[in-house]
Protein backbone atom coordinates (compact mmCIF):
# COMPACT_ATOMS: atom_id res chain seq x y z
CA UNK A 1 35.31 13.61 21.86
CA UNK A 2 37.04 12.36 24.77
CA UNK A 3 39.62 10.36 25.31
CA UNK A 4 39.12 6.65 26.06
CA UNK A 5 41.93 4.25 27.81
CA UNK A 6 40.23 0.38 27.98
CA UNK A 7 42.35 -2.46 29.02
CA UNK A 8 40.72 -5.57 27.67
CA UNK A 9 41.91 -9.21 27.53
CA UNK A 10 44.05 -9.93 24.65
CA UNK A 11 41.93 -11.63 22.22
CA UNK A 12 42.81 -14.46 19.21
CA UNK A 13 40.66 -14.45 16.45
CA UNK A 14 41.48 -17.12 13.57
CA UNK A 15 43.13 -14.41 10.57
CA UNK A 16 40.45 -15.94 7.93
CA UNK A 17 37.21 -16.14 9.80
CA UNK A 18 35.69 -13.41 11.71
CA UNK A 19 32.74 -13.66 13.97
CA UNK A 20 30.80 -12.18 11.72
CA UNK A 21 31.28 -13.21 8.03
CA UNK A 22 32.39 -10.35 6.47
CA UNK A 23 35.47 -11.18 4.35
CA UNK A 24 37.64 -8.24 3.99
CA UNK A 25 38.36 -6.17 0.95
CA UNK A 26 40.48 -3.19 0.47
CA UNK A 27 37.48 -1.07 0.09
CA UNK A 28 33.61 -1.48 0.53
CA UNK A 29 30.49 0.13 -0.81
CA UNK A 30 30.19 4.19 0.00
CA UNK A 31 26.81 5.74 0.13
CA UNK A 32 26.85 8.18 -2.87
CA UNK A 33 27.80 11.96 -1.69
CA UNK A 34 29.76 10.77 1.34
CA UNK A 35 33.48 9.51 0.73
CA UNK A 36 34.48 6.77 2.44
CA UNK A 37 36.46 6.66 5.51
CA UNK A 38 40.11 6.33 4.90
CA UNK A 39 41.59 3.71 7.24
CA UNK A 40 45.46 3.95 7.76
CA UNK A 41 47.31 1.32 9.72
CA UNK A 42 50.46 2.51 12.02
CA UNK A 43 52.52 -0.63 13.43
CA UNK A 44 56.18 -1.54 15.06
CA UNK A 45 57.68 -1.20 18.38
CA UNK A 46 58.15 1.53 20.95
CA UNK A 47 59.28 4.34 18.25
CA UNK A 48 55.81 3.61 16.99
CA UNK A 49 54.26 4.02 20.47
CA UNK A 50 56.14 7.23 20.59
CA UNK A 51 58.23 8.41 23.72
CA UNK A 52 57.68 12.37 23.15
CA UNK A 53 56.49 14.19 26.32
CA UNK A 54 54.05 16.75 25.13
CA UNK A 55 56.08 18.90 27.15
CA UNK A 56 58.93 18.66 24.37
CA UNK A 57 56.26 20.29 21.93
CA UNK A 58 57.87 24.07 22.57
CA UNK A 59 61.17 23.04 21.28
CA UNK A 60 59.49 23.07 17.35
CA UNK A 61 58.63 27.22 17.87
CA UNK A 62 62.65 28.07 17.89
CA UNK A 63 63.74 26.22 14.69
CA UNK A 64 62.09 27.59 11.10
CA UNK A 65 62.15 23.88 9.98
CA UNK A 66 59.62 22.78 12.92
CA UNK A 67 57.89 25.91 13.84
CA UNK A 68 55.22 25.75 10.98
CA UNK A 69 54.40 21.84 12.14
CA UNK A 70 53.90 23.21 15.73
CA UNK A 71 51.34 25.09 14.52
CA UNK A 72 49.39 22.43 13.02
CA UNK A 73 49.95 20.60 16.08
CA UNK A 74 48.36 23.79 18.54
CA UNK A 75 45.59 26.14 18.81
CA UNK A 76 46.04 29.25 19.13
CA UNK A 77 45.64 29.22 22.57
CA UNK A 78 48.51 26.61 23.06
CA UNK A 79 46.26 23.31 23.84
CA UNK A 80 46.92 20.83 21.51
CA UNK A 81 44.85 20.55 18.34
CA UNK A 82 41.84 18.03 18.21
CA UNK A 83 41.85 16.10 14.77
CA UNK A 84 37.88 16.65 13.91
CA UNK A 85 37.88 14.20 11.03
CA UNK A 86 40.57 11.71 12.81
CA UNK A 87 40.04 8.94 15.02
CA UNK A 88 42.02 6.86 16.19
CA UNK A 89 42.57 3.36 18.23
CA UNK A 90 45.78 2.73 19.38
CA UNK A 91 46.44 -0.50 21.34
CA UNK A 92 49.80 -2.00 22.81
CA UNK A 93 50.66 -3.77 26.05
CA UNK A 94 50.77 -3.57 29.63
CA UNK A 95 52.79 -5.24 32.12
CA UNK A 96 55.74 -8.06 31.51
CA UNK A 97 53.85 -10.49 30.06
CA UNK A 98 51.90 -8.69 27.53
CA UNK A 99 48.64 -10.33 29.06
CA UNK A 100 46.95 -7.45 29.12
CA UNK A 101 46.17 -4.86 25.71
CA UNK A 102 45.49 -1.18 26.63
CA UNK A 103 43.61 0.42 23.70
CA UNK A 104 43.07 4.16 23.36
CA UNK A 105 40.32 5.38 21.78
CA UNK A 106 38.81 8.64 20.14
CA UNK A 107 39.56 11.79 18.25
CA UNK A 108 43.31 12.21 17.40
CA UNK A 109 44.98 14.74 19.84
CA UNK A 110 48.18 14.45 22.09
CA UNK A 111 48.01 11.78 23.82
CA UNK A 112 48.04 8.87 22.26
CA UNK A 113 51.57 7.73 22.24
CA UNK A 114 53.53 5.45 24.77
CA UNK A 115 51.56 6.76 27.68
CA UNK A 116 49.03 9.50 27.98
CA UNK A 117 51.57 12.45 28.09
CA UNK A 118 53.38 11.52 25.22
CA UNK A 119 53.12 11.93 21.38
CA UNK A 120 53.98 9.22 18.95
CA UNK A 121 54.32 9.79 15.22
CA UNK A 122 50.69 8.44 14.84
CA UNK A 123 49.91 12.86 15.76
CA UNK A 124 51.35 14.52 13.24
CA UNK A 125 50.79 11.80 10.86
CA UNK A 126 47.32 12.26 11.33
CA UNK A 127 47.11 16.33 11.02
CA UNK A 128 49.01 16.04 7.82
CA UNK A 129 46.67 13.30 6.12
CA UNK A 130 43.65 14.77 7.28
CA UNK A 131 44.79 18.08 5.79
CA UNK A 132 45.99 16.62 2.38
CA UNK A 133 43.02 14.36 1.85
CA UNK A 134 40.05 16.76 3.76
CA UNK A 135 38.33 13.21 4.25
CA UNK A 136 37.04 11.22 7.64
CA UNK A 137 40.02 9.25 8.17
CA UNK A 138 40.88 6.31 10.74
CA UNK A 139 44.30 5.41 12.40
CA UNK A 140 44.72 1.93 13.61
CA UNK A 141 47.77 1.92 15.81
CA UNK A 142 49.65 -1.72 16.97
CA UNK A 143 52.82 -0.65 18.78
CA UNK A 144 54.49 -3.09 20.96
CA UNK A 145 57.89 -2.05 22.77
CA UNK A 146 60.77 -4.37 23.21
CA UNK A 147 59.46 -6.55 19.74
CA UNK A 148 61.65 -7.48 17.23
CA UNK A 149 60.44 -8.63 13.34
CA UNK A 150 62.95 -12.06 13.57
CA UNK A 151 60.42 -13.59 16.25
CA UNK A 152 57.85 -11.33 17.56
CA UNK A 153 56.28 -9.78 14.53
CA UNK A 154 57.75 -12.91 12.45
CA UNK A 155 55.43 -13.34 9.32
CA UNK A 156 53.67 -16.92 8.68
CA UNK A 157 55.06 -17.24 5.35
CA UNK A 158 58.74 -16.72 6.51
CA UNK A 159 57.89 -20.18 8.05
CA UNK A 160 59.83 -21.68 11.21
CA UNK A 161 63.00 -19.96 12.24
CA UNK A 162 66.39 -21.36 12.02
CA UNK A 163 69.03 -20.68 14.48
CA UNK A 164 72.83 -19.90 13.57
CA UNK A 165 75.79 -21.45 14.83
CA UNK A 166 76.38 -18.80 17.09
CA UNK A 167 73.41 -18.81 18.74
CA UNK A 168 73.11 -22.63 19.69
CA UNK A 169 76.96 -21.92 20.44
CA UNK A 170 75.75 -19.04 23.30
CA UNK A 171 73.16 -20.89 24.48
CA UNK A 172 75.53 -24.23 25.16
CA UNK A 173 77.99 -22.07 27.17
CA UNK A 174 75.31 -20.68 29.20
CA UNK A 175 74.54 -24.69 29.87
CA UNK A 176 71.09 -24.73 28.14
CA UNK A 177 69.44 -26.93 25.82
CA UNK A 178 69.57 -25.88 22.32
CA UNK A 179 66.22 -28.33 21.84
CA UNK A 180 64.55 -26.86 24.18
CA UNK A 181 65.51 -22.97 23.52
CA UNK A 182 64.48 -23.44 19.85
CA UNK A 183 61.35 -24.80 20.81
CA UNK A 184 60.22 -22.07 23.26
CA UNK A 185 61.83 -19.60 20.99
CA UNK A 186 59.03 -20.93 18.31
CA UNK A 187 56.18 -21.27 20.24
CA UNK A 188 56.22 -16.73 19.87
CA UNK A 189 56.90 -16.83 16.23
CA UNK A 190 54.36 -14.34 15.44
CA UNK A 191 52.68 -14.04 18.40
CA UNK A 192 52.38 -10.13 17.80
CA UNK A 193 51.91 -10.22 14.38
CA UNK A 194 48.67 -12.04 15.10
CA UNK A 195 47.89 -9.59 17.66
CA UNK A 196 48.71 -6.93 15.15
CA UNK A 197 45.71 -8.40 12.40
CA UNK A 198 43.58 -9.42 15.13
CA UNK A 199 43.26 -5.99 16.24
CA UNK A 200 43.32 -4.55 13.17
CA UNK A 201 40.38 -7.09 12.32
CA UNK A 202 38.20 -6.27 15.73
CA UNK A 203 38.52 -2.78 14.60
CA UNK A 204 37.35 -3.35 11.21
CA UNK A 205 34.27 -5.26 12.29
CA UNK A 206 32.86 -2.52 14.59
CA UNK A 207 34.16 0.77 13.38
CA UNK A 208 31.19 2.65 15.19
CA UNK A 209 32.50 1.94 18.39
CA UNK A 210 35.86 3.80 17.71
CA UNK A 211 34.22 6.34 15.28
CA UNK A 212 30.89 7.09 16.33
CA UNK A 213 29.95 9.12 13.33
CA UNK A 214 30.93 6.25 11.13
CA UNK A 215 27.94 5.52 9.04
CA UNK A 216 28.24 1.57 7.29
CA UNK A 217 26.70 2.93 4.45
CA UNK A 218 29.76 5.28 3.56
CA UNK A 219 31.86 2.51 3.42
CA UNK A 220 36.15 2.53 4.08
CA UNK A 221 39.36 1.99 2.49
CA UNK A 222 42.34 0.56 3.18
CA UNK A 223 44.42 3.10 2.57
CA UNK A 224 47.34 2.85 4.12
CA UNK A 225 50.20 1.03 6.23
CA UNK A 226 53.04 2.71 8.08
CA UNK A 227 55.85 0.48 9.43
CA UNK A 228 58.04 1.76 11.99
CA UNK A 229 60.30 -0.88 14.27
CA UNK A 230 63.62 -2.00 14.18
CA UNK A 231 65.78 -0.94 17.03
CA UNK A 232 65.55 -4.57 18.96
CA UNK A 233 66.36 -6.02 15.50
CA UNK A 234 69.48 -3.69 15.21
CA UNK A 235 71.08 -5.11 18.35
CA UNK A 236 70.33 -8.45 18.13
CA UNK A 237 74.30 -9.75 17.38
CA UNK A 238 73.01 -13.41 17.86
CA UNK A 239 70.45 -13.55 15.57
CA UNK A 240 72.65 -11.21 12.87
CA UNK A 241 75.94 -12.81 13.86
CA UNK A 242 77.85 -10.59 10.70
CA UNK A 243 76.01 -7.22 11.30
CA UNK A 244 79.48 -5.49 11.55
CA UNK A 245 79.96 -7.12 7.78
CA UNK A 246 78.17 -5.50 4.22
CA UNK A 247 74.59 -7.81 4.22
CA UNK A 248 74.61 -8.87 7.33
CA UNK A 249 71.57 -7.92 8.33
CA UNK A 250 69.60 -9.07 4.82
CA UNK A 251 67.59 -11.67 6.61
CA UNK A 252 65.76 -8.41 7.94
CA UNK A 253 65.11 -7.51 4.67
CA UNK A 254 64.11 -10.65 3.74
CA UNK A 255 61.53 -11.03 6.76
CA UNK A 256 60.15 -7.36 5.87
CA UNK A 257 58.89 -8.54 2.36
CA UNK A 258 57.70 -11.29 3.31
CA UNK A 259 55.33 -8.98 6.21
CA UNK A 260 54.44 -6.83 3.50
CA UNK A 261 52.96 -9.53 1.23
CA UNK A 262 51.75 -11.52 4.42
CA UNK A 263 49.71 -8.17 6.04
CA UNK A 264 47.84 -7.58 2.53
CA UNK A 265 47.06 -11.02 2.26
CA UNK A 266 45.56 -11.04 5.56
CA UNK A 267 43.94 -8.08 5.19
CA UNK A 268 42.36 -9.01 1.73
CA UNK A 269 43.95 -5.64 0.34
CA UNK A 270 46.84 -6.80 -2.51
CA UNK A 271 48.15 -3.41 -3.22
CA UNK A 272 47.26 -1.40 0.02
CA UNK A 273 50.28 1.23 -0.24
CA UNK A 274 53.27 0.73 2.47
CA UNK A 275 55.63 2.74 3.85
CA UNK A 276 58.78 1.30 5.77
CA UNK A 277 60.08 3.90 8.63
CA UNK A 278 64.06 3.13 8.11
CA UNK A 279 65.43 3.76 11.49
CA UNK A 280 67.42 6.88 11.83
CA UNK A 281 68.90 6.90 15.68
CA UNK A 282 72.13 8.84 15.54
CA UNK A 283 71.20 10.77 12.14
CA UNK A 284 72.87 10.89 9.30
CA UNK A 285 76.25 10.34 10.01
CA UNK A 286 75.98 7.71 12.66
CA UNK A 287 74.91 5.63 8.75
CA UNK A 288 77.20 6.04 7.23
CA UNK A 289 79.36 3.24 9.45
CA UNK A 290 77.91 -0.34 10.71
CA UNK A 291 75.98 -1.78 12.04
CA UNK A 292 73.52 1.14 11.37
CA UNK A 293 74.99 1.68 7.87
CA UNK A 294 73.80 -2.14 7.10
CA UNK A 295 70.67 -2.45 8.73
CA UNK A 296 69.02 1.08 7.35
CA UNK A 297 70.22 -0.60 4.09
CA UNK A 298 68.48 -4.09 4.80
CA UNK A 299 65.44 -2.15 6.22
CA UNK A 300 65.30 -0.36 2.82
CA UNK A 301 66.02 -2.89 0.43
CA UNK A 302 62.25 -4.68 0.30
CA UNK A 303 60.87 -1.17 -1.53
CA UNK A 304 62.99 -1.97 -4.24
CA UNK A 305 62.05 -5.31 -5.20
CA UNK A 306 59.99 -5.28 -8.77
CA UNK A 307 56.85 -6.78 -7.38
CA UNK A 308 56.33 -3.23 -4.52
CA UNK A 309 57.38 -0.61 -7.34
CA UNK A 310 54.95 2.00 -7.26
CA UNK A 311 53.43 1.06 -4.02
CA UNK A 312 56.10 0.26 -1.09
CA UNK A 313 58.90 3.15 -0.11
CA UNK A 314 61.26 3.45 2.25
CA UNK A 315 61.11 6.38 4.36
CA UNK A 316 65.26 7.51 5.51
CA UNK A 317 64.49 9.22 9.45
CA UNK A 318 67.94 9.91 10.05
CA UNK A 319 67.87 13.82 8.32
CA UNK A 320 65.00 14.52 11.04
CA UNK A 321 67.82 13.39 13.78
CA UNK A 322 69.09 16.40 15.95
CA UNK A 323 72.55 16.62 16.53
CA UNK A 324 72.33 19.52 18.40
CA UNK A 325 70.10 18.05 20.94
CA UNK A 326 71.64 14.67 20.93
CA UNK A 327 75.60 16.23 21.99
CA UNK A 328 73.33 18.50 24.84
CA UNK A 329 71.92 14.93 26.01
CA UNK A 330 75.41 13.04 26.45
CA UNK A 331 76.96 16.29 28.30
CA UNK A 332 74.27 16.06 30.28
CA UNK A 333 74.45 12.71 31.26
CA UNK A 334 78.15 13.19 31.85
CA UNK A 335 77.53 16.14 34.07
CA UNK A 336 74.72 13.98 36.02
CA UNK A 337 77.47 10.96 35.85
CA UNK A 338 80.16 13.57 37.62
CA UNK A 339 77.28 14.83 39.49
CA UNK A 340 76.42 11.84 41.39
CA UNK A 341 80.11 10.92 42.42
CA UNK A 342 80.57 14.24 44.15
CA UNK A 343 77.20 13.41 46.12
CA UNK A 344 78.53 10.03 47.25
CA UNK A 345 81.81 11.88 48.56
CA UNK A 346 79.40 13.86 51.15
CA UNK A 347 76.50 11.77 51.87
CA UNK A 348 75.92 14.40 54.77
CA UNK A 349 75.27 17.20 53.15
CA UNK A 350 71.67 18.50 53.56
CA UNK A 351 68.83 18.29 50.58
CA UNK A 352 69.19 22.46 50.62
CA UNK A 353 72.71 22.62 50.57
CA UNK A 354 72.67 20.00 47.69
CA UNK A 355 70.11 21.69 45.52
CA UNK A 356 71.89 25.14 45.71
CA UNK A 357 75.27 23.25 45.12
CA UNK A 358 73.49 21.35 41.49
CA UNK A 359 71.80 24.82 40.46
CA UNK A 360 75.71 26.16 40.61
CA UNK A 361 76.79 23.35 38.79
CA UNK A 362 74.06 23.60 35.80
CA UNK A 363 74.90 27.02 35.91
CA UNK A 364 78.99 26.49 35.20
CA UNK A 365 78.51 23.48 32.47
CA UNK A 366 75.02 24.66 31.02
CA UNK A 367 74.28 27.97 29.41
CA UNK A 368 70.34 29.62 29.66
CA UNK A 369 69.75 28.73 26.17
CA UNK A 370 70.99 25.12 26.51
CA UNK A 371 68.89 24.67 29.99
CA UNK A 372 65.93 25.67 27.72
CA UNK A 373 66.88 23.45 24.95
CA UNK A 374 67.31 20.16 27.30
CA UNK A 375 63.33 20.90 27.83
CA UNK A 376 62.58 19.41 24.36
CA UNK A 377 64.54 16.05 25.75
CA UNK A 378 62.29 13.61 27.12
CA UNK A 379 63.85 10.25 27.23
CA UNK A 380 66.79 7.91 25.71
CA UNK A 381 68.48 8.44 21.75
CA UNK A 382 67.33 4.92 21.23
CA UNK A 383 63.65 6.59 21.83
CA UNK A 384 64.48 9.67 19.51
CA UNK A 385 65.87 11.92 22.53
CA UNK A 386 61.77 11.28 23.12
CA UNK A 387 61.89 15.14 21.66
CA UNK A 388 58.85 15.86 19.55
CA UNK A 389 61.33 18.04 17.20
CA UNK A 390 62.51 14.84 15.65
CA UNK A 391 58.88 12.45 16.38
CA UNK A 392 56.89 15.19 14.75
CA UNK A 393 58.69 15.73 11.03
CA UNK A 394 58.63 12.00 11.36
CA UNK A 395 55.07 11.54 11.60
CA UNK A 396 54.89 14.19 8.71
CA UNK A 397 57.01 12.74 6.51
CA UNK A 398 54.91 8.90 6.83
CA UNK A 399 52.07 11.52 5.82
CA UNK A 400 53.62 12.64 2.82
CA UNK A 401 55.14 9.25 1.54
CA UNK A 402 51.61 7.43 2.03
CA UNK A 403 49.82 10.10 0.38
CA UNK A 404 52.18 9.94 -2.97
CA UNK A 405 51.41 6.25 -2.89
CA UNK A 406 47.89 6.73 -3.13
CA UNK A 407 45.85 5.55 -5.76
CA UNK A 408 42.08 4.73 -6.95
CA UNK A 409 41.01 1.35 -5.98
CA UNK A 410 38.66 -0.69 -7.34
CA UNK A 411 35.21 -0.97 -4.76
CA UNK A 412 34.77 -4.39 -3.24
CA UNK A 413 31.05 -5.92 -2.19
CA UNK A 414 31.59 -7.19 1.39
């Protein structure tokens, strides 16, 4: 099945009443023989949308670690695999003011991350579950880049925010309002959380239309919600003022339980297994010192609360970090940094004379084998190195945890 990319107005739906009637239950009726289709929700910011160039997928084949996933990933003629029992609709944002929602549709290939070229964990993630479970499955993806959980994906029952000292203190320097900030500051408390359970909810209410061989009578299950977001969160020193200090960031924490209990309540599904994606940028050593030691710790801390045992985990993504390929990336941008200041010192010098002069350069700095390993780069460390060597165990891994969480639910009439 092909591919399909529809921007559509961004819709609200109230979260209680949908146009239809239906009120939502963790699972509904299956036809007897068929199993029901097992419906797995994938939300957060851009790490969620994913930032992996398909063209970083060669990198796996080199390392023993990644080389087997690579070839769940291909066919054996090299095209990416087609997931025949996974669909998938993944929506996010387009343009500056988020006016817009782009929604992907269709079978679960490459493709479906931040842009059409790229891979997000949502691929792997998919391939893994569809494998463990051998059942029709469907992936609901809500990534939104740029979106932090203190405003943006703010649950309703972590009620109004409150703003430190230190923030009305910035904003009076900067001669604004404090009034007024707070109040626009407000008015997007959970604007993309809605957006999040709307979608999920238009999804739910016409599941043909993403997976044409759905059949109503087979009935679905809620089986699943992956959480992966955090980085915007992570730098934010005016909202988490003592992030340098142990608990500083345990509002986080705080906000996360509250979006676990507030996302099952909304979608009618009390004990619908979820798994946190602790952000890992930098690996394992860059937590072991703040702010990253504090936040992966306040990111973690809502799976071990009494009232998720047994059916919330935390997920560490720091071991899947490569070090290797993150010290090639920051030589490289040196060399690119030293690079450009030579070029400014002879603006003159002709387009040929330049290109022979950089392929001498890579040449000096970079050996074959490194040149071949920057290939599996595709963008920033804040993005994962965009390298599907460290996206793809990711997306695994979510596959793994959600699967171990996984238990018989009770059928619901609609």
């Amino acid at each position: 099945m092909a591919m399909k990319r529809l921007v559509i107005t961004c819709y609200l739906i109230p979260l209680l009443l949908l146009s239809h009637g239906l009120a939502w239950a963790d699972t509904v009726p299956k036809r007897k023989g068929r199993a029901p289709l097992q419906i797995f929700i994938l939300a957060g910011q851009s790490n969620m949308q994913g930032h992996a160039n398909v063209s970083t997928l060669d990198s796996l084949a080199d390392d023993p670690k990644t080389a087997p996933i690579l070839k769940e990933m291909r066919n054996a003629d090299g095209t990416p695999r087609v997931c025949q029992k996974v669909w998938i609709s993944s929506v996010g944002c387009a343009g500056d003011g988020y006016s817009d929602v782009i929604e992907q549709t269709g079978k679960l290939t490459a493709g479906f991350g931040a842009s059409p070229s790229e891979i997000g964990p949502e691929y792997t993630f998919g391939i893994y579950m569809e494998k463990r479970l051998n059942k029709p499955i469907l992936i609901i993806k809500t990534s939104w880049g740029g979106r932090n959980l203190m405003t943006d994906f703010r649950p309703p029952s972590a009620g109004l925010r409150a703003f430190n000292d230190y923030t009305l203190t910035k904003w009076k320097e900067r001669g604004l309002n404090p009034d007024q900030e707070a109040a626009k500051n407000r008015e997007q408390c959970g604007v993309f959380y809605r957006h999040m359970i709307e979608h999920v909810h238009k999804v739910l209410g016409d599941i043909q239309r993403v997976a044409p061989e759905y059949d109503p009578k087979q009935g679905y299950k809620l089986a699943g919600f992956v959480w992966f977001q955090g980085f915007n969160d992570l730098v934010d020193d005016w909202s988490y003022p003592n992030r340098m200090q142990p608990g500083g960031y345990a509002e986080y924490g705080q906000l996360l339980a509250h979006f676990i209990r507030d996302v099952r309540k909304d979608l009618s599904a009390p004990k619908m297994p979820f798994v946190i994606g602790v952000m890992g940028i930098g690996g394992v050593n860059e937590g072991q010192k703040p702010p990253q030691s504090n936040f992966r710790q306040a990111q973690a801390a809502p799976a071990s609360l009494p009232e998720f045992q047994g059916n919330v985990v935390a997920v560490q993504t720091a071991p899947y970090w490569d070090d290797d390929l993150d010290a090639l990336q920051q030589r490289w941008e040196r060399f690119n940094a030293t690079r450009d200041q030579v070029a400014k010192k002879d603006p003159g010098l002709s387009q040929a004379a330049r290109d022979e002069a950089n392929k001498q350069a890579m040449a000096a700095n970079f050996t074959p084998e490194e040149l071949k390993s920057m290939k599996g780069i595709s963008n920033g460390g804040y993005h994962y190195l965009g390298a599907a060597k460290i996206l793809a165990p990711i997306g695994k891994a979510f596959a793994e945890a959600t699967a171990k969480l996984q238990r018989p639910q009770k059928q619901h009439n609609p």
